[in-house]
PDB file of N, CA and C in Angstrom:
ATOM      1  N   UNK A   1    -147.992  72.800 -34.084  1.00  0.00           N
ATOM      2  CA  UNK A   1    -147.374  71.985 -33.055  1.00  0.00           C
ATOM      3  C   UNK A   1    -148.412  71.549 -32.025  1.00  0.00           C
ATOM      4  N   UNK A   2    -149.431  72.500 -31.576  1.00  0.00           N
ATOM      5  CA  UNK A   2    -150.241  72.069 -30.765  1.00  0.00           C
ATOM      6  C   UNK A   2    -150.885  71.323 -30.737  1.00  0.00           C
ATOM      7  N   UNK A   3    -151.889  70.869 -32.465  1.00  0.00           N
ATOM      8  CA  UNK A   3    -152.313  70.113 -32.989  1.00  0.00           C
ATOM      9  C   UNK A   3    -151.726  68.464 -33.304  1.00  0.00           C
ATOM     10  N   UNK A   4    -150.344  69.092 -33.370  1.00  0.00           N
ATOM     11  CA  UNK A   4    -149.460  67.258 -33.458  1.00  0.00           C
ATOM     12  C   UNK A   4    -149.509  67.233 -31.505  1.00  0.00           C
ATOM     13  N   UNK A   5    -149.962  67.856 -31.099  1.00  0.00           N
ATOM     14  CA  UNK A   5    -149.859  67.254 -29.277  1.00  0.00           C
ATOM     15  C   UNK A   5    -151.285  66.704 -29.364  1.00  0.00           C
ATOM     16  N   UNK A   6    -151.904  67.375 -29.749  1.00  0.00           N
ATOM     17  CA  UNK A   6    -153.827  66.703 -29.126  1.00  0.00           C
ATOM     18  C   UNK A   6    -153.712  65.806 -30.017  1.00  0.00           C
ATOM     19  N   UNK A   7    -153.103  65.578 -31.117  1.00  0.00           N
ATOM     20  CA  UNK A   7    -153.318  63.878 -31.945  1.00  0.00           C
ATOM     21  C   UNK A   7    -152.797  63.182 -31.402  1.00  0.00           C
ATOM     22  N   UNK A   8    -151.427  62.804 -30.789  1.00  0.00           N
ATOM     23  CA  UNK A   8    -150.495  62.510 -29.984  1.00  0.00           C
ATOM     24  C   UNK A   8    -151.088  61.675 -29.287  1.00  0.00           C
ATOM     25  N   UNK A   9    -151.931  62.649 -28.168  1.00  0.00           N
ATOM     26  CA  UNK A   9    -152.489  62.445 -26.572  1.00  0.00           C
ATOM     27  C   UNK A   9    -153.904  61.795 -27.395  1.00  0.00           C
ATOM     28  N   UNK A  10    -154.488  61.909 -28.071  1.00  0.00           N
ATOM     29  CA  UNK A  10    -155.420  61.106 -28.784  1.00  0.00           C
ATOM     30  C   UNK A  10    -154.791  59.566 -28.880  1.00  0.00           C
ATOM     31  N   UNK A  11    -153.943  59.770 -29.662  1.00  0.00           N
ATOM     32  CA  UNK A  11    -153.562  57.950 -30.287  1.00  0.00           C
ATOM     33  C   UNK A  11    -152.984  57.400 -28.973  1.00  0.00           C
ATOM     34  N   UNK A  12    -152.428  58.199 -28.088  1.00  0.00           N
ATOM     35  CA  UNK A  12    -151.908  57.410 -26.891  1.00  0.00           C
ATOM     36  C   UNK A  12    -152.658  57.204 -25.908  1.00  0.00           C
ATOM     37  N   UNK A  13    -153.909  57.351 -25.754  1.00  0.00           N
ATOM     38  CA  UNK A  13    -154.776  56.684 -25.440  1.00  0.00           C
ATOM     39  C   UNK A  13    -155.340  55.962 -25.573  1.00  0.00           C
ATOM     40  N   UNK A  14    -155.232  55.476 -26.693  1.00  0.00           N
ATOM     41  CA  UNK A  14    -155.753  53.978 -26.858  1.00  0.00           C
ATOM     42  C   UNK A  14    -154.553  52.794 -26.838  1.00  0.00           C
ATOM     43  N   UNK A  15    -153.280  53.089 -26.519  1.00  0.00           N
ATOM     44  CA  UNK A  15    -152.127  52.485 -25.899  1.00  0.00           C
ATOM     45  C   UNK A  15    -151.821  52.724 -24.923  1.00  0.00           C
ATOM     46  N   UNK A  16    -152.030  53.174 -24.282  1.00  0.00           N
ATOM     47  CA  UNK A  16    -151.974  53.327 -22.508  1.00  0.00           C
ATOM     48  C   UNK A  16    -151.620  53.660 -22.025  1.00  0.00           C
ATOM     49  N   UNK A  17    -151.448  54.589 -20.707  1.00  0.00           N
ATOM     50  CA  UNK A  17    -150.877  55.285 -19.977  1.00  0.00           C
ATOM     51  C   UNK A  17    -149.628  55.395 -20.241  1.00  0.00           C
ATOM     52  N   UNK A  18    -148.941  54.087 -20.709  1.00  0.00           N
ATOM     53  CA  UNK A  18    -147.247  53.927 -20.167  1.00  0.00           C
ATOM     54  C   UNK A  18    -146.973  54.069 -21.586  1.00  0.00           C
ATOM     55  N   UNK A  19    -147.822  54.205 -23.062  1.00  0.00           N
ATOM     56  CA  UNK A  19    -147.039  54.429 -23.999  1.00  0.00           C
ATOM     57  C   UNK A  19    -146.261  55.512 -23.864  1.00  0.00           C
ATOM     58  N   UNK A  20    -145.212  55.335 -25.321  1.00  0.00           N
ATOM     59  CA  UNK A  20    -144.048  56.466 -25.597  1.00  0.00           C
ATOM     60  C   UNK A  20    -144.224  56.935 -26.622  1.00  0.00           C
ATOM     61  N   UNK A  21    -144.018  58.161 -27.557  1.00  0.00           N
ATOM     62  CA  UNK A  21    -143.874  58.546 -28.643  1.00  0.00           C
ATOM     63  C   UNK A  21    -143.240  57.606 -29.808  1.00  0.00           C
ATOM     64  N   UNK A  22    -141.771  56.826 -29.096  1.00  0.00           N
ATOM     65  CA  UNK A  22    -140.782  55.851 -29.508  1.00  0.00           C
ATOM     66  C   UNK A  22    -141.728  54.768 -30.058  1.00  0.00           C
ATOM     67  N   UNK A  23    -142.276  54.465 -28.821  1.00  0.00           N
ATOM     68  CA  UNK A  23    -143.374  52.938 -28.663  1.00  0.00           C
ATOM     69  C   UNK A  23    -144.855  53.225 -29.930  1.00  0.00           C
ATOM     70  N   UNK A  24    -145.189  54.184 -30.176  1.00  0.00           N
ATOM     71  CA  UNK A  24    -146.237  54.534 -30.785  1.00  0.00           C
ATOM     72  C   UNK A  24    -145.873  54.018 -32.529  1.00  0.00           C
ATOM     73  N   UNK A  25    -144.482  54.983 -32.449  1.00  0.00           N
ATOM     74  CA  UNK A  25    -144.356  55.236 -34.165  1.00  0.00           C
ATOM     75  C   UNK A  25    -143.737  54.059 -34.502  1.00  0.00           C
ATOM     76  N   UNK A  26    -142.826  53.368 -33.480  1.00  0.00           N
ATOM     77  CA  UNK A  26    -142.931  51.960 -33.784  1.00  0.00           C
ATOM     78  C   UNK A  26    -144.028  51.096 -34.155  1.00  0.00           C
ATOM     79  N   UNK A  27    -144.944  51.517 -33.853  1.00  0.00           N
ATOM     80  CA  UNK A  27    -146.434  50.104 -33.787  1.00  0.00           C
ATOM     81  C   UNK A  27    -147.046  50.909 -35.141  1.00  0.00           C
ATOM     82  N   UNK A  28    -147.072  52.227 -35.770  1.00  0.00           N
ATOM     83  CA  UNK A  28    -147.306  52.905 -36.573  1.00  0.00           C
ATOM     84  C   UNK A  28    -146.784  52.186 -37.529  1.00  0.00           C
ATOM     85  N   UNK A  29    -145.345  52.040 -37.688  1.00  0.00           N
ATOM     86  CA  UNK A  29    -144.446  51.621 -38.545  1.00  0.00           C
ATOM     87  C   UNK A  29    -144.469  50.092 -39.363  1.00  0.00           C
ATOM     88  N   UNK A  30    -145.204  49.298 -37.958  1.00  0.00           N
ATOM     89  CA  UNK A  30    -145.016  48.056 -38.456  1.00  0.00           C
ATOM     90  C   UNK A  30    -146.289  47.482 -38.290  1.00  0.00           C
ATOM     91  N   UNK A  31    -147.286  47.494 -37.089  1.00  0.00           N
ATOM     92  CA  UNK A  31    -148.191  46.898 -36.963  1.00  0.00           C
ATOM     93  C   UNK A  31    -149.527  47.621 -37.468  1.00  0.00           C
ATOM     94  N   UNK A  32    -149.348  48.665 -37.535  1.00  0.00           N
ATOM     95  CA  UNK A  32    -150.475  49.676 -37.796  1.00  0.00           C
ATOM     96  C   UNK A  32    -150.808  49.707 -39.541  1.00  0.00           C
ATOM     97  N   UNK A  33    -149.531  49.712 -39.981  1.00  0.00           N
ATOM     98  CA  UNK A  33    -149.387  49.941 -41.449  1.00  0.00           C
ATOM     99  C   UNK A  33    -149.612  48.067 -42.218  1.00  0.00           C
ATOM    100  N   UNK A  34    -149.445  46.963 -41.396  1.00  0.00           N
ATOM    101  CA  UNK A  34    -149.809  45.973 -41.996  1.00  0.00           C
ATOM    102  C   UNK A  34    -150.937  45.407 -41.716  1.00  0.00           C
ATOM    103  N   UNK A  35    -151.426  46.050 -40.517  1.00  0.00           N
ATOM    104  CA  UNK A  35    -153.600  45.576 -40.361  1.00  0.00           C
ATOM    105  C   UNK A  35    -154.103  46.295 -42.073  1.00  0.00           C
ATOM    106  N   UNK A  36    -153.975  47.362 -42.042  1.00  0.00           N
ATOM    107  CA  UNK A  36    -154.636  48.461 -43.104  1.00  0.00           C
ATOM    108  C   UNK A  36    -154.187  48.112 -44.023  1.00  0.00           C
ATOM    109  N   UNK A  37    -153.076  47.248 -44.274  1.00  0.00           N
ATOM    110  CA  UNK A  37    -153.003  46.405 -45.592  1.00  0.00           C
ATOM    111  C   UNK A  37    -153.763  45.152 -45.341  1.00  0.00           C
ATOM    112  N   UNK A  38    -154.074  44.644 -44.620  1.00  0.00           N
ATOM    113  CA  UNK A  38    -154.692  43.855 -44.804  1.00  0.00           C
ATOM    114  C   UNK A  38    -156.548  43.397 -44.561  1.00  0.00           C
ATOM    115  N   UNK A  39    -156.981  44.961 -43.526  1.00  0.00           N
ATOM    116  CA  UNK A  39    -157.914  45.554 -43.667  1.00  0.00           C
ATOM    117  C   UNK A  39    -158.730  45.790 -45.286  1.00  0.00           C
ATOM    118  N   UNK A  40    -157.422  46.512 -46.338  1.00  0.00           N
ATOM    119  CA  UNK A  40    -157.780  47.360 -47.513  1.00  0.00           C
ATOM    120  C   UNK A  40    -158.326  45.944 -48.338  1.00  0.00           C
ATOM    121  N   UNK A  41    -157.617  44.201 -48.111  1.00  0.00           N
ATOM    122  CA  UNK A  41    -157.549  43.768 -49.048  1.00  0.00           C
ATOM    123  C   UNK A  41    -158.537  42.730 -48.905  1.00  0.00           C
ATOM    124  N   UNK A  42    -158.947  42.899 -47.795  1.00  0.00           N
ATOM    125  CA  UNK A  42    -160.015  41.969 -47.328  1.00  0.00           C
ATOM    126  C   UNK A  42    -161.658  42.929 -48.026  1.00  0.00           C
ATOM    127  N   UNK A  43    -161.747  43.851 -47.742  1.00  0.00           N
ATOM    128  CA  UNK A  43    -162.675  44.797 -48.384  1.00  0.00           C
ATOM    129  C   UNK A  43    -162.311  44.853 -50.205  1.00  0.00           C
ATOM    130  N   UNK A  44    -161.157  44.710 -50.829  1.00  0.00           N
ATOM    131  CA  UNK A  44    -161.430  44.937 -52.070  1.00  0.00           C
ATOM    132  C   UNK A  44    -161.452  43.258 -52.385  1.00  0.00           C
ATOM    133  N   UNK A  45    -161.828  42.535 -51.802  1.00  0.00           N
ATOM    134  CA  UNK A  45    -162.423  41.099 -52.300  1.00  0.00           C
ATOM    135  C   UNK A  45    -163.686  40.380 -51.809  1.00  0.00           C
ATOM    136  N   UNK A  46    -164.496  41.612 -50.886  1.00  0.00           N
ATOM    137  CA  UNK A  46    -166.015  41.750 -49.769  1.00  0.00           C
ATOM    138  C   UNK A  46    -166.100  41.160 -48.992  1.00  0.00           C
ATOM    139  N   UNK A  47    -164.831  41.164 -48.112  1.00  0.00           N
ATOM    140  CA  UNK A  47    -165.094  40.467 -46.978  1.00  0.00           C
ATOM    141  C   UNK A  47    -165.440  41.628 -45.616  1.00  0.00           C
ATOM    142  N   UNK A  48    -166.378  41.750 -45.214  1.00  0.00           N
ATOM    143  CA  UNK A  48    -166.734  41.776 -44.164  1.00  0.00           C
ATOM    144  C   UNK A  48    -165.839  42.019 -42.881  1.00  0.00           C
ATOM    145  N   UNK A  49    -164.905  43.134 -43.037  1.00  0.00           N
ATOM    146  CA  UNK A  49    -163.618  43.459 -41.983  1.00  0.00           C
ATOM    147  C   UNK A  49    -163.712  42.944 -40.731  1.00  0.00           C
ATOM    148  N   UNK A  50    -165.139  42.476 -39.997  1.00  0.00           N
ATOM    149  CA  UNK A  50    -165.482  42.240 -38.578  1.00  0.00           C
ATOM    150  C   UNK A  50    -165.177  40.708 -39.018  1.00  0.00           C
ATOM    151  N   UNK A  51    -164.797  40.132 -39.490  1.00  0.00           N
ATOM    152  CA  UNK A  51    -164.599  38.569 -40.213  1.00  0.00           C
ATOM    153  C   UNK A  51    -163.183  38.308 -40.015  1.00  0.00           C
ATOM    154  N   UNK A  52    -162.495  39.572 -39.961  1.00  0.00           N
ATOM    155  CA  UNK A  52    -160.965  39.329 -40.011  1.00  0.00           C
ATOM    156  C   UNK A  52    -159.958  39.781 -39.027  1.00  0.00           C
ATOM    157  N   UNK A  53    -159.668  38.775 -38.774  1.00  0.00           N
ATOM    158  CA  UNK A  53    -158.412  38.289 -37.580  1.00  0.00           C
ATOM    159  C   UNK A  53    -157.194  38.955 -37.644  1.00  0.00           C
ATOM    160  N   UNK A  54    -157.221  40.224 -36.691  1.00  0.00           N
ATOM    161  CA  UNK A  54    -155.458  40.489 -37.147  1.00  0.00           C
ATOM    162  C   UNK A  54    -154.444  40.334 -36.106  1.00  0.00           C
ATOM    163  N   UNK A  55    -153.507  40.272 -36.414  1.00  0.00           N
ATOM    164  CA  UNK A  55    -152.353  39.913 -35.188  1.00  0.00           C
ATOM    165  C   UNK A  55    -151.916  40.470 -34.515  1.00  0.00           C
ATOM    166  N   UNK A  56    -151.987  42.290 -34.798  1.00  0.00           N
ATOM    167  CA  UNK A  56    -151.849  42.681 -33.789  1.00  0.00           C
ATOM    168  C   UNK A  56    -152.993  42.627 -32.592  1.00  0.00           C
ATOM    169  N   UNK A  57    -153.964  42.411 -32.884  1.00  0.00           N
ATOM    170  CA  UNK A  57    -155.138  42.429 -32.008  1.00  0.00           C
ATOM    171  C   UNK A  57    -155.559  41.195 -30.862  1.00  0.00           C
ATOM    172  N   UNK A  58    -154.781  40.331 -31.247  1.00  0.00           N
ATOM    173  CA  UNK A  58    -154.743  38.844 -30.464  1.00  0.00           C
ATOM    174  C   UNK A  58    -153.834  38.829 -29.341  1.00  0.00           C
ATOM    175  N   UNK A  59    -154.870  38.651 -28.527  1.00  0.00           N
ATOM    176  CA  UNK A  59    -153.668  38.375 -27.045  1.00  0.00           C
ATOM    177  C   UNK A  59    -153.560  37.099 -26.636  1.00  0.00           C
ATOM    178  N   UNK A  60    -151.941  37.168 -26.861  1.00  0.00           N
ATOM    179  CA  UNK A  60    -151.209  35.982 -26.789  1.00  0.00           C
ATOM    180  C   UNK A  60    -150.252  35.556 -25.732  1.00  0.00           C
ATOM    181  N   UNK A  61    -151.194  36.426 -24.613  1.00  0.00           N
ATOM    182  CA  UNK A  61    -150.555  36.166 -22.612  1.00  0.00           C
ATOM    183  C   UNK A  61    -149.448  37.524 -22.845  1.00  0.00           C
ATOM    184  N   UNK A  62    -149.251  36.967 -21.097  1.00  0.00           N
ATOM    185  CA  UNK A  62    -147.799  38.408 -20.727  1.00  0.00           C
ATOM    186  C   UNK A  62    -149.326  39.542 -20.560  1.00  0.00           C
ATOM    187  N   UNK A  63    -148.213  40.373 -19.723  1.00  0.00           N
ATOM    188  CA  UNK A  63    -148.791  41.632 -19.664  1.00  0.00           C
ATOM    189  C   UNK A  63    -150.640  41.499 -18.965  1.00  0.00           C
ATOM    190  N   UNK A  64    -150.912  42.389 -19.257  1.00  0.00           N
ATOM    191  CA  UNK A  64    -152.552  42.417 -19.084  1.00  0.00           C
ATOM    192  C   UNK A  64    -153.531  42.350 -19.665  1.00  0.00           C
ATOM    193  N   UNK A  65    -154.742  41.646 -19.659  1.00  0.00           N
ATOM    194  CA  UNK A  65    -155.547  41.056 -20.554  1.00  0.00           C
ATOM    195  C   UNK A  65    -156.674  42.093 -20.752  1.00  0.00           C
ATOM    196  N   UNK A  66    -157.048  43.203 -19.922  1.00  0.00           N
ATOM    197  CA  UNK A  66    -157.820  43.733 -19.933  1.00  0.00           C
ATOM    198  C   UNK A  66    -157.808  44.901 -18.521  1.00  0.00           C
TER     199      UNK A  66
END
């Protein structure tokens, strides 16, 4: 159990203070799991992953830019 807390407090740091557990496994679920598909498929045809554009990663206004 302690170990699912320090991974936790790991991944929610790179979502931000105000993430949620809720908010996490959501972005796990949908956005996380379709970069790495599309991460996996860009590499098994040699592309160069720093080449590729993903959507969750594009800021598209709202909220804070940095």
């Amino acid at each position: 159990m302690r170990q699912t807390l320090m991974i936790f407090a790991a991944v929610a740091a790179f979502f931000g203070s105000d993430a949620t557990a809720a908010g996490i496994k959501f972005q796990w679920a949908t956005r996380i799991k379709e970069d790495a598909a599309v991460l996996k498929e860009a590499r098994a045809n040699g592309v160069d992953c720093k080449d590729v554009t993903l959507k969750s990663l594009v800021w598209v206004g709202g909220g804070r830019s940095g």
